[in-house]
PDB file of N, CA and C in Angstrom:
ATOM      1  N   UNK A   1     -10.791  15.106   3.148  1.00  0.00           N
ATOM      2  CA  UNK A   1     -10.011  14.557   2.065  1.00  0.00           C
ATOM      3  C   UNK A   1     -10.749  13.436   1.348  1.00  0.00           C
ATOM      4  N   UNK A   2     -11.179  12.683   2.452  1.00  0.00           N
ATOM      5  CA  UNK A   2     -11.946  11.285   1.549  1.00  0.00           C
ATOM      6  C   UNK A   2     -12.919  11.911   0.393  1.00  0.00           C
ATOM      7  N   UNK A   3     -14.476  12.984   0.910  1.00  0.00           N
ATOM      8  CA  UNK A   3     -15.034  13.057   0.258  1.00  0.00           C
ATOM      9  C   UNK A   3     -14.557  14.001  -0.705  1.00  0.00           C
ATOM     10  N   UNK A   4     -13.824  14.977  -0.469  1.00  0.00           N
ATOM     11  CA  UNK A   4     -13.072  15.708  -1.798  1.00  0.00           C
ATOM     12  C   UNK A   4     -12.783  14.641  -3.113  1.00  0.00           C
ATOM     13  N   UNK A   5     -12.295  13.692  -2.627  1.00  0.00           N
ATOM     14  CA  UNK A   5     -11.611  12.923  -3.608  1.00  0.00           C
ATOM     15  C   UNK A   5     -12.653  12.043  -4.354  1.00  0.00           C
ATOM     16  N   UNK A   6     -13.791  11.825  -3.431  1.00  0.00           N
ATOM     17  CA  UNK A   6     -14.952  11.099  -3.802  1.00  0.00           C
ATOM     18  C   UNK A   6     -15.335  12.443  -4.884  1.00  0.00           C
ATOM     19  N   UNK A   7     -15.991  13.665  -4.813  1.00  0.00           N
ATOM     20  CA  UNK A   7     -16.417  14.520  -5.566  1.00  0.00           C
ATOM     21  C   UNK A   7     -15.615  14.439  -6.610  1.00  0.00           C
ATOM     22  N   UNK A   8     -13.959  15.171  -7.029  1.00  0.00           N
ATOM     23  CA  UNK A   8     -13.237  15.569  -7.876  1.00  0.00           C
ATOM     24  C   UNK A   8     -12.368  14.723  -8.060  1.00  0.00           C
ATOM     25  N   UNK A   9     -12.609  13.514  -7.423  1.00  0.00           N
ATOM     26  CA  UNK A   9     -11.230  12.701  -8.255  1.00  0.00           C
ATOM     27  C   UNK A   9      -9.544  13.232  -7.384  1.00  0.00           C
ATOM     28  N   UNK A  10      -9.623  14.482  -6.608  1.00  0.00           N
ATOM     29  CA  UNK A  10      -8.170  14.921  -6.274  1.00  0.00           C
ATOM     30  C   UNK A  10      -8.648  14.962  -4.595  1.00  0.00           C
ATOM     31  N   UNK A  11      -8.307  14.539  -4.099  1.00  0.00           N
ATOM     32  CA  UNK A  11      -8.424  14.684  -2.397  1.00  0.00           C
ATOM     33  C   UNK A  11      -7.942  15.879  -1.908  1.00  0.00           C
ATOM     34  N   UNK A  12      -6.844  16.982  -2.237  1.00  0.00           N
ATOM     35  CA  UNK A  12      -6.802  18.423  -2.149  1.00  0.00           C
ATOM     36  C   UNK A  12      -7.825  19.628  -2.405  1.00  0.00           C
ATOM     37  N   UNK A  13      -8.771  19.460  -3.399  1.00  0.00           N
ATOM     38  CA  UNK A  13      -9.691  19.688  -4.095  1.00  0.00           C
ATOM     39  C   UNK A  13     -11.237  19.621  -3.295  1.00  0.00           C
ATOM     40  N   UNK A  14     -11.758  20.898  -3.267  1.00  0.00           N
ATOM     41  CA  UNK A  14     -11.005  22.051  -3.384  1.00  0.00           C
ATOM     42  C   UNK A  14     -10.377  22.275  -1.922  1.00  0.00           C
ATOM     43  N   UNK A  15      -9.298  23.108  -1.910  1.00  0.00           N
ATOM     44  CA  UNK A  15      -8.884  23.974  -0.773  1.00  0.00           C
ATOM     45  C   UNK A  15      -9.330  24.030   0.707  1.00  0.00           C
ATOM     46  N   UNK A  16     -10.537  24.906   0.320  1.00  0.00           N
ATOM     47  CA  UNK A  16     -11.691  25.391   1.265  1.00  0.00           C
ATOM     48  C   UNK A  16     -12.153  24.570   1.848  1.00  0.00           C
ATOM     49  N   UNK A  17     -11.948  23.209   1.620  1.00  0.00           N
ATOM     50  CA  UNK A  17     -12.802  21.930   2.082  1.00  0.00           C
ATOM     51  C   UNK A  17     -12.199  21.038   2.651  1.00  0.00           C
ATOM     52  N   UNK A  18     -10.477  21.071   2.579  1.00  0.00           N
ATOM     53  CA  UNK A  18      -9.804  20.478   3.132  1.00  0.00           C
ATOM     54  C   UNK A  18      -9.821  19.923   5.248  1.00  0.00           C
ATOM     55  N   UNK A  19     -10.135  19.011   5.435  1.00  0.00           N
ATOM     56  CA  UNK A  19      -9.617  19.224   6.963  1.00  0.00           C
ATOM     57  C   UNK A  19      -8.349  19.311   7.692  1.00  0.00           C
ATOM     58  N   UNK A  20      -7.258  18.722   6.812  1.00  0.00           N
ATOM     59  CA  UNK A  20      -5.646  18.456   7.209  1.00  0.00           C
ATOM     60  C   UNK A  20      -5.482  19.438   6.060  1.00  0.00           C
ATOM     61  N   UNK A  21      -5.354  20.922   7.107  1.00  0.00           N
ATOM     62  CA  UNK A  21      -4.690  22.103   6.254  1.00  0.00           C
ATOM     63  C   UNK A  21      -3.017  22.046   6.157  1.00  0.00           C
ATOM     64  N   UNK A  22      -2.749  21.310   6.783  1.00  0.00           N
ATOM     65  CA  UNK A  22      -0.650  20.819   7.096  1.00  0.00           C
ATOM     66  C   UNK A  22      -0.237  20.018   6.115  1.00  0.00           C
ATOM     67  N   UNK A  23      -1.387  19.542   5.430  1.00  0.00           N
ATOM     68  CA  UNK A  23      -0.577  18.235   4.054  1.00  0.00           C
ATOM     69  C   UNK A  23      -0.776  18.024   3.082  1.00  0.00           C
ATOM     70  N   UNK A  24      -0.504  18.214   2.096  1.00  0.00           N
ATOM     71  CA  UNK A  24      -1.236  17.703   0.642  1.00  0.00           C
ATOM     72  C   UNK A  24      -0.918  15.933   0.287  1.00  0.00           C
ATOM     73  N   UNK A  25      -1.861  16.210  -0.177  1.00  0.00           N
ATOM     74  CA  UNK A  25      -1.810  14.223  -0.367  1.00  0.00           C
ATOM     75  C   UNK A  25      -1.199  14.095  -1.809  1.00  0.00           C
ATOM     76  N   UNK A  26       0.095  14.310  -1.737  1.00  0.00           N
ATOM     77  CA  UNK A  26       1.004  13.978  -3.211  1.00  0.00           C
ATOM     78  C   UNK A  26       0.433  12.674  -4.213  1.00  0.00           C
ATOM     79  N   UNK A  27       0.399  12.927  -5.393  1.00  0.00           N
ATOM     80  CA  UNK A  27      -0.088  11.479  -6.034  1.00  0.00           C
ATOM     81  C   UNK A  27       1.261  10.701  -5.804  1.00  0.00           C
ATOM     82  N   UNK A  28       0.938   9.362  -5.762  1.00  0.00           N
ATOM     83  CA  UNK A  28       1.401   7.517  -5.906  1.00  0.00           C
ATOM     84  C   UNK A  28       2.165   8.161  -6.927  1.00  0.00           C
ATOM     85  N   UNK A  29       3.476   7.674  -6.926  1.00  0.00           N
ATOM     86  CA  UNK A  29       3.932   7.066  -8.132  1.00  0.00           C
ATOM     87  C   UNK A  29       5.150   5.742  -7.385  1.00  0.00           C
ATOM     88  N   UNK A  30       5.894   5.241  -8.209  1.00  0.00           N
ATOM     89  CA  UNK A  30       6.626   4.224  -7.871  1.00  0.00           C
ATOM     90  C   UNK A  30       7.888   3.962  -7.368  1.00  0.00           C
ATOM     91  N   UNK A  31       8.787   5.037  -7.674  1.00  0.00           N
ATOM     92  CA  UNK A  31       9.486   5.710  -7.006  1.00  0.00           C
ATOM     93  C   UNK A  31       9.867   5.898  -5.879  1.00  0.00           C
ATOM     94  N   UNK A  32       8.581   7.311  -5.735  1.00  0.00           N
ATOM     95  CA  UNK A  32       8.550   8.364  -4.616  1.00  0.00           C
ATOM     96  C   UNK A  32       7.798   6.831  -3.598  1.00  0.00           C
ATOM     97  N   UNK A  33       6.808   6.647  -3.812  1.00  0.00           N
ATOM     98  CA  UNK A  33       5.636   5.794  -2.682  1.00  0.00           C
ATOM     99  C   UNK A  33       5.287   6.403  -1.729  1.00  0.00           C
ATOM    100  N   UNK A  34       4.843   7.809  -2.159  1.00  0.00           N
ATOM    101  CA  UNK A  34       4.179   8.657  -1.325  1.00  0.00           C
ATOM    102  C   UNK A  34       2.980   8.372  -0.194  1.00  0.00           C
ATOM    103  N   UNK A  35       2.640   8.646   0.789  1.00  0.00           N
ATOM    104  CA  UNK A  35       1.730   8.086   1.487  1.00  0.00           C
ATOM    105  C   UNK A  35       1.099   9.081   2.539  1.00  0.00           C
ATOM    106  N   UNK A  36       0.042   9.198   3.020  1.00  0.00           N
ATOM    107  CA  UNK A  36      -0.128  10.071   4.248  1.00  0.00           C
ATOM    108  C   UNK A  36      -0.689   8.936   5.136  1.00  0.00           C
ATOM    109  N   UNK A  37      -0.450   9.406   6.722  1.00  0.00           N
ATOM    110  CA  UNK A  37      -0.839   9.097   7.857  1.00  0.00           C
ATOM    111  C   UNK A  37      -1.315   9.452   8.782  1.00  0.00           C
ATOM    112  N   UNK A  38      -2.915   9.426   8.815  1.00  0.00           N
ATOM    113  CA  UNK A  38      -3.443  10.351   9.296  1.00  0.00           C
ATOM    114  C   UNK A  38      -3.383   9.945  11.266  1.00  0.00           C
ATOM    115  N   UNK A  39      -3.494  10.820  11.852  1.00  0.00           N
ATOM    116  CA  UNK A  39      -2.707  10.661  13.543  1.00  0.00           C
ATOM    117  C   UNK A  39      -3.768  12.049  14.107  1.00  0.00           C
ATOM    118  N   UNK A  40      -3.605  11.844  15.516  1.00  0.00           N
ATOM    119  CA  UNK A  40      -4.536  13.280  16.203  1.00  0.00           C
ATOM    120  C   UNK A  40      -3.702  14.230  16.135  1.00  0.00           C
ATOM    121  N   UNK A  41      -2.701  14.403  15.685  1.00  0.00           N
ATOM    122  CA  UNK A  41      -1.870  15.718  15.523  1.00  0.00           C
ATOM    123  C   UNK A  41      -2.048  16.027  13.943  1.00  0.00           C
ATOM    124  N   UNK A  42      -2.401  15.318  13.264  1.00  0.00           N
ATOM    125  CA  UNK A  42      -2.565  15.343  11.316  1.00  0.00           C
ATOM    126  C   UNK A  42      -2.265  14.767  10.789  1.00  0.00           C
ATOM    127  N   UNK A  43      -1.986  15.003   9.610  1.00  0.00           N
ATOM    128  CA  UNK A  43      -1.773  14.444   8.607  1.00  0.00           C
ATOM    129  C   UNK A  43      -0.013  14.358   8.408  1.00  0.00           C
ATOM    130  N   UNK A  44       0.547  13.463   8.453  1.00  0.00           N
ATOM    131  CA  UNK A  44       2.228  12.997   8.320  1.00  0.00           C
ATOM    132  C   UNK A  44       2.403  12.740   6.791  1.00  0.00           C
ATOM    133  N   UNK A  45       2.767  13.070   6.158  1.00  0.00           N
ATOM    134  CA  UNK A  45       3.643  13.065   4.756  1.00  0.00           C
ATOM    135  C   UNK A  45       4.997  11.621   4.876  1.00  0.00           C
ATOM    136  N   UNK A  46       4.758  11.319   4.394  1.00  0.00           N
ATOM    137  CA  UNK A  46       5.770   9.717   4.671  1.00  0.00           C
ATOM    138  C   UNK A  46       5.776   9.479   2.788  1.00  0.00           C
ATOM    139  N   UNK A  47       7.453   7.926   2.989  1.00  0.00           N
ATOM    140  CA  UNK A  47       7.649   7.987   1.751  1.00  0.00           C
ATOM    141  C   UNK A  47       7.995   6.167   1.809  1.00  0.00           C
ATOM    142  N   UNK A  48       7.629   5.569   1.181  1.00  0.00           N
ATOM    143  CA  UNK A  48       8.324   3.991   0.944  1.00  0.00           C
ATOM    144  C   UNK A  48       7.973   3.294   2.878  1.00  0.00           C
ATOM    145  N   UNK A  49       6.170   3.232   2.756  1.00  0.00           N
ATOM    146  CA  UNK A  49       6.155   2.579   3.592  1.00  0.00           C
ATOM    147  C   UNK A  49       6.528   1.575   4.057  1.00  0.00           C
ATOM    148  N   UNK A  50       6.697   1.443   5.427  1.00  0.00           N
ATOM    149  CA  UNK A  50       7.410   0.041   5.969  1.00  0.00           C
ATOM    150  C   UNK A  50       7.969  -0.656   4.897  1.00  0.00           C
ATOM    151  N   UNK A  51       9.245   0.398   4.152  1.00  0.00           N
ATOM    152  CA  UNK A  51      10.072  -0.724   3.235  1.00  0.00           C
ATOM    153  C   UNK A  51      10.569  -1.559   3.453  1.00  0.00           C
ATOM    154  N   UNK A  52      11.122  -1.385   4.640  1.00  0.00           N
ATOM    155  CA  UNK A  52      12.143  -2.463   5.073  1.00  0.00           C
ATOM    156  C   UNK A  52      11.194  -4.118   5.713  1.00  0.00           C
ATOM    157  N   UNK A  53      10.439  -3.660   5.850  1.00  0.00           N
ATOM    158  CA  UNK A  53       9.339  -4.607   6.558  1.00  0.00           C
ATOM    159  C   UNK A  53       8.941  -5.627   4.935  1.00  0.00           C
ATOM    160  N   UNK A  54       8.165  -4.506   3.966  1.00  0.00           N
ATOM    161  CA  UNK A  54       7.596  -4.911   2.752  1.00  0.00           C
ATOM    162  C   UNK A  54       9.247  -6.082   1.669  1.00  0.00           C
ATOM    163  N   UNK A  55      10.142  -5.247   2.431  1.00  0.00           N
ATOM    164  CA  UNK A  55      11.842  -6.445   1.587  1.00  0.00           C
ATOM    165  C   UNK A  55      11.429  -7.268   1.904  1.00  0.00           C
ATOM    166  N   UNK A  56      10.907  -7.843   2.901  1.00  0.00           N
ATOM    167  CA  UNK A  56      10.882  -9.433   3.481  1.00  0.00           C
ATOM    168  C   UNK A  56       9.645 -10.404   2.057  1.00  0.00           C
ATOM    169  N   UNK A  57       8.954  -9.791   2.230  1.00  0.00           N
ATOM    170  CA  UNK A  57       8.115 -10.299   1.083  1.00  0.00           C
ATOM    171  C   UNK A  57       8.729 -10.309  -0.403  1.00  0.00           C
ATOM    172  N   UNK A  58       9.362  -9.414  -0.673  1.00  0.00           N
ATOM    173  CA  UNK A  58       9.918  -9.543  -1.944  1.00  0.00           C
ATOM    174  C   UNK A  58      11.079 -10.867  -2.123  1.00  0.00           C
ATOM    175  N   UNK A  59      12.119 -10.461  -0.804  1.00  0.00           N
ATOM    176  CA  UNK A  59      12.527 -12.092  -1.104  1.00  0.00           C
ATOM    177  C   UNK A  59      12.115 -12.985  -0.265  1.00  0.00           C
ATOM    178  N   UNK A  60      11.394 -13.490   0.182  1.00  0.00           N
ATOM    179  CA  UNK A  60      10.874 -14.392  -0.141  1.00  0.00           C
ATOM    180  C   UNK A  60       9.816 -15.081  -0.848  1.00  0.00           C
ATOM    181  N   UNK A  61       8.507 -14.530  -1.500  1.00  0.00           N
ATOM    182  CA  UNK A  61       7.566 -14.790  -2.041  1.00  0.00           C
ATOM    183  C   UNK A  61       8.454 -15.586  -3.718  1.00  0.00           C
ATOM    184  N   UNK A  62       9.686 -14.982  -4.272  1.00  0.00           N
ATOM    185  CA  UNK A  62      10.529 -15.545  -5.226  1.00  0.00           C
ATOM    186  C   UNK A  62      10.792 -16.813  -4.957  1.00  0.00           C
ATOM    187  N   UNK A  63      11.346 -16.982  -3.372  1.00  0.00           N
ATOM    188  CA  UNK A  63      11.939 -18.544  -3.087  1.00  0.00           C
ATOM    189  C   UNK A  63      10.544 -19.219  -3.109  1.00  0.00           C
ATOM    190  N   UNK A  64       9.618 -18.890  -2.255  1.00  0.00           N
ATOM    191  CA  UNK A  64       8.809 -20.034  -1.994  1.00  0.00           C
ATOM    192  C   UNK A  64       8.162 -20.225  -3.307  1.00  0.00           C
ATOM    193  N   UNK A  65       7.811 -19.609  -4.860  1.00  0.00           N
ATOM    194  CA  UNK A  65       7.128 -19.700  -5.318  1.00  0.00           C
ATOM    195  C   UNK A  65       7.824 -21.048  -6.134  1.00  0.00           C
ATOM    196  N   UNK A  66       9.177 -21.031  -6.177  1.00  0.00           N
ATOM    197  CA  UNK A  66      10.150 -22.152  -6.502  1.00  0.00           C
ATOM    198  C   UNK A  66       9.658 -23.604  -6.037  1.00  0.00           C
ATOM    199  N   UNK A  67       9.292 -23.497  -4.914  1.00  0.00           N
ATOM    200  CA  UNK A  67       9.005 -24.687  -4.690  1.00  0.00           C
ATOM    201  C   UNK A  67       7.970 -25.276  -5.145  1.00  0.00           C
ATOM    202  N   UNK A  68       6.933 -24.669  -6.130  1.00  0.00           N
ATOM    203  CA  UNK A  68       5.460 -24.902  -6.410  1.00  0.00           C
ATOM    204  C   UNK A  68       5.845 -25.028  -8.035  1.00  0.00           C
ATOM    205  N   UNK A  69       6.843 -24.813  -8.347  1.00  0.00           N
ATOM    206  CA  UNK A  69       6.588 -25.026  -9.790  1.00  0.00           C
ATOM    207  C   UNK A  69       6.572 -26.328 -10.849  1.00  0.00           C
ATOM    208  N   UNK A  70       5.562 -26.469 -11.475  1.00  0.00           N
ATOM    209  CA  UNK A  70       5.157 -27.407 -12.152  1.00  0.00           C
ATOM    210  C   UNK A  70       4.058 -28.036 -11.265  1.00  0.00           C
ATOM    211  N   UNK A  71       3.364 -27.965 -10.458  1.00  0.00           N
ATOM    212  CA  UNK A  71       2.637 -28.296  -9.792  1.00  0.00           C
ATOM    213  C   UNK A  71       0.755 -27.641 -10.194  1.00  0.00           C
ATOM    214  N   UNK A  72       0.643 -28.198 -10.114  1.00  0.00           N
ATOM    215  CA  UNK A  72      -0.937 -27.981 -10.617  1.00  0.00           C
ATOM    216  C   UNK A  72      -1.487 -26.727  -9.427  1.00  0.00           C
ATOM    217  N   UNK A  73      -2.518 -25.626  -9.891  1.00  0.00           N
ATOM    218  CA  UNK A  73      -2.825 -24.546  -8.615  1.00  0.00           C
ATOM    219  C   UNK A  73      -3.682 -25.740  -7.509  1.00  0.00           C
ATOM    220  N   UNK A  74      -4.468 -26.477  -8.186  1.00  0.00           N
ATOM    221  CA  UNK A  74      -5.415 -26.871  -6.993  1.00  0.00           C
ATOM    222  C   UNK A  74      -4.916 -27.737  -6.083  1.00  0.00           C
ATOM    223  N   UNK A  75      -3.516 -28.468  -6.548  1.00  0.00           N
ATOM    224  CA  UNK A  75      -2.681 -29.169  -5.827  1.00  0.00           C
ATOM    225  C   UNK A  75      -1.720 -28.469  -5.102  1.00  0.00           C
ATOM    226  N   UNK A  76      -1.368 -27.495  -5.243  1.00  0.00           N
ATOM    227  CA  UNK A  76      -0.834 -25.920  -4.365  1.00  0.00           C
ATOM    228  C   UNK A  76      -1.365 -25.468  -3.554  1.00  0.00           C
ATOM    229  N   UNK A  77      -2.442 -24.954  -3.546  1.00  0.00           N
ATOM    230  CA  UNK A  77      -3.665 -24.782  -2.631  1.00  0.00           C
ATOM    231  C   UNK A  77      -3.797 -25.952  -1.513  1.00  0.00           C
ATOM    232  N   UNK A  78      -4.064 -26.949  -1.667  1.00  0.00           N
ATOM    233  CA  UNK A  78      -4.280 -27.904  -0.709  1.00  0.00           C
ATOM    234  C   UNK A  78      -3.081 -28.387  -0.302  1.00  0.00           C
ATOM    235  N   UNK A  79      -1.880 -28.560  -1.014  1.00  0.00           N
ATOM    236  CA  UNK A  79      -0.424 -28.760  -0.022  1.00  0.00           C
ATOM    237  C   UNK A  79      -0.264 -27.144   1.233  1.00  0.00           C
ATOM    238  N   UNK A  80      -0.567 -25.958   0.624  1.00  0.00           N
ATOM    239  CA  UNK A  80      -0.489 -25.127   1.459  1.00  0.00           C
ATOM    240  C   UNK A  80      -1.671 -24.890   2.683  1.00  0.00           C
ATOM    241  N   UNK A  81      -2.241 -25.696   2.317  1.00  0.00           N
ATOM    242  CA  UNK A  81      -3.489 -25.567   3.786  1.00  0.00           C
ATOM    243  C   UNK A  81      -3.528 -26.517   4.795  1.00  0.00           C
ATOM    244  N   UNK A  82      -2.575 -27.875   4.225  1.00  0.00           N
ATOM    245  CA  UNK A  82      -2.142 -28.930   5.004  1.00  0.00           C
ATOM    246  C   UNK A  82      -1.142 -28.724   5.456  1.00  0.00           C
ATOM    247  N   UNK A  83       0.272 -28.425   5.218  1.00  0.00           N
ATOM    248  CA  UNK A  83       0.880 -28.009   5.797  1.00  0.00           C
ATOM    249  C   UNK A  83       1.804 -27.141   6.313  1.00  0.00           C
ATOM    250  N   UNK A  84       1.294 -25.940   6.073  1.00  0.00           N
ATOM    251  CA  UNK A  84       1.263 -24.382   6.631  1.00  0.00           C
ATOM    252  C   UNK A  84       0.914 -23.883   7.888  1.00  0.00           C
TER     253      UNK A  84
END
């Protein structure tokens, strides 16, 4: 798959060359959040990785960014390396 995709741009591509004959590697979109996982049994078809894991970042990266505002970056940077 890697070098398929390296050659043609499509990691399915071609066929004949495939090693995980069990999966097609669906394109990304935003939505779906298609993904494969490759394992010694193959290739797993999965959808909205570790979403529930990735929520945690969404709210919070909003709150904490609250606390930095109006604050200069290089003075952000060094409050977060002192006390973090």
């Amino acid at each position: 798959m890697w070098t398929n995709f390296a050659k043609s741009g499509d990691p399915n591509k071609p066929e004949d060359a495939r090693q995980f004959t069990n999966a097609t590697w669906a394109e990304y979109d935003l939505d779906f959040q298609s993904f494969l996982q490759f394992t010694y049994q193959g290739a797993l078809p999965g959808s909205q990785f570790q979403a529930r894991r990735m929520q945690l970042w969404s709210d919070l990266l909003p709150t904490s960014s609250k606390r930095f505002q109006g604050i200069p970056w290089i003075a952000q940077l060094s409050f977060d390396v002192h006390w973090n």
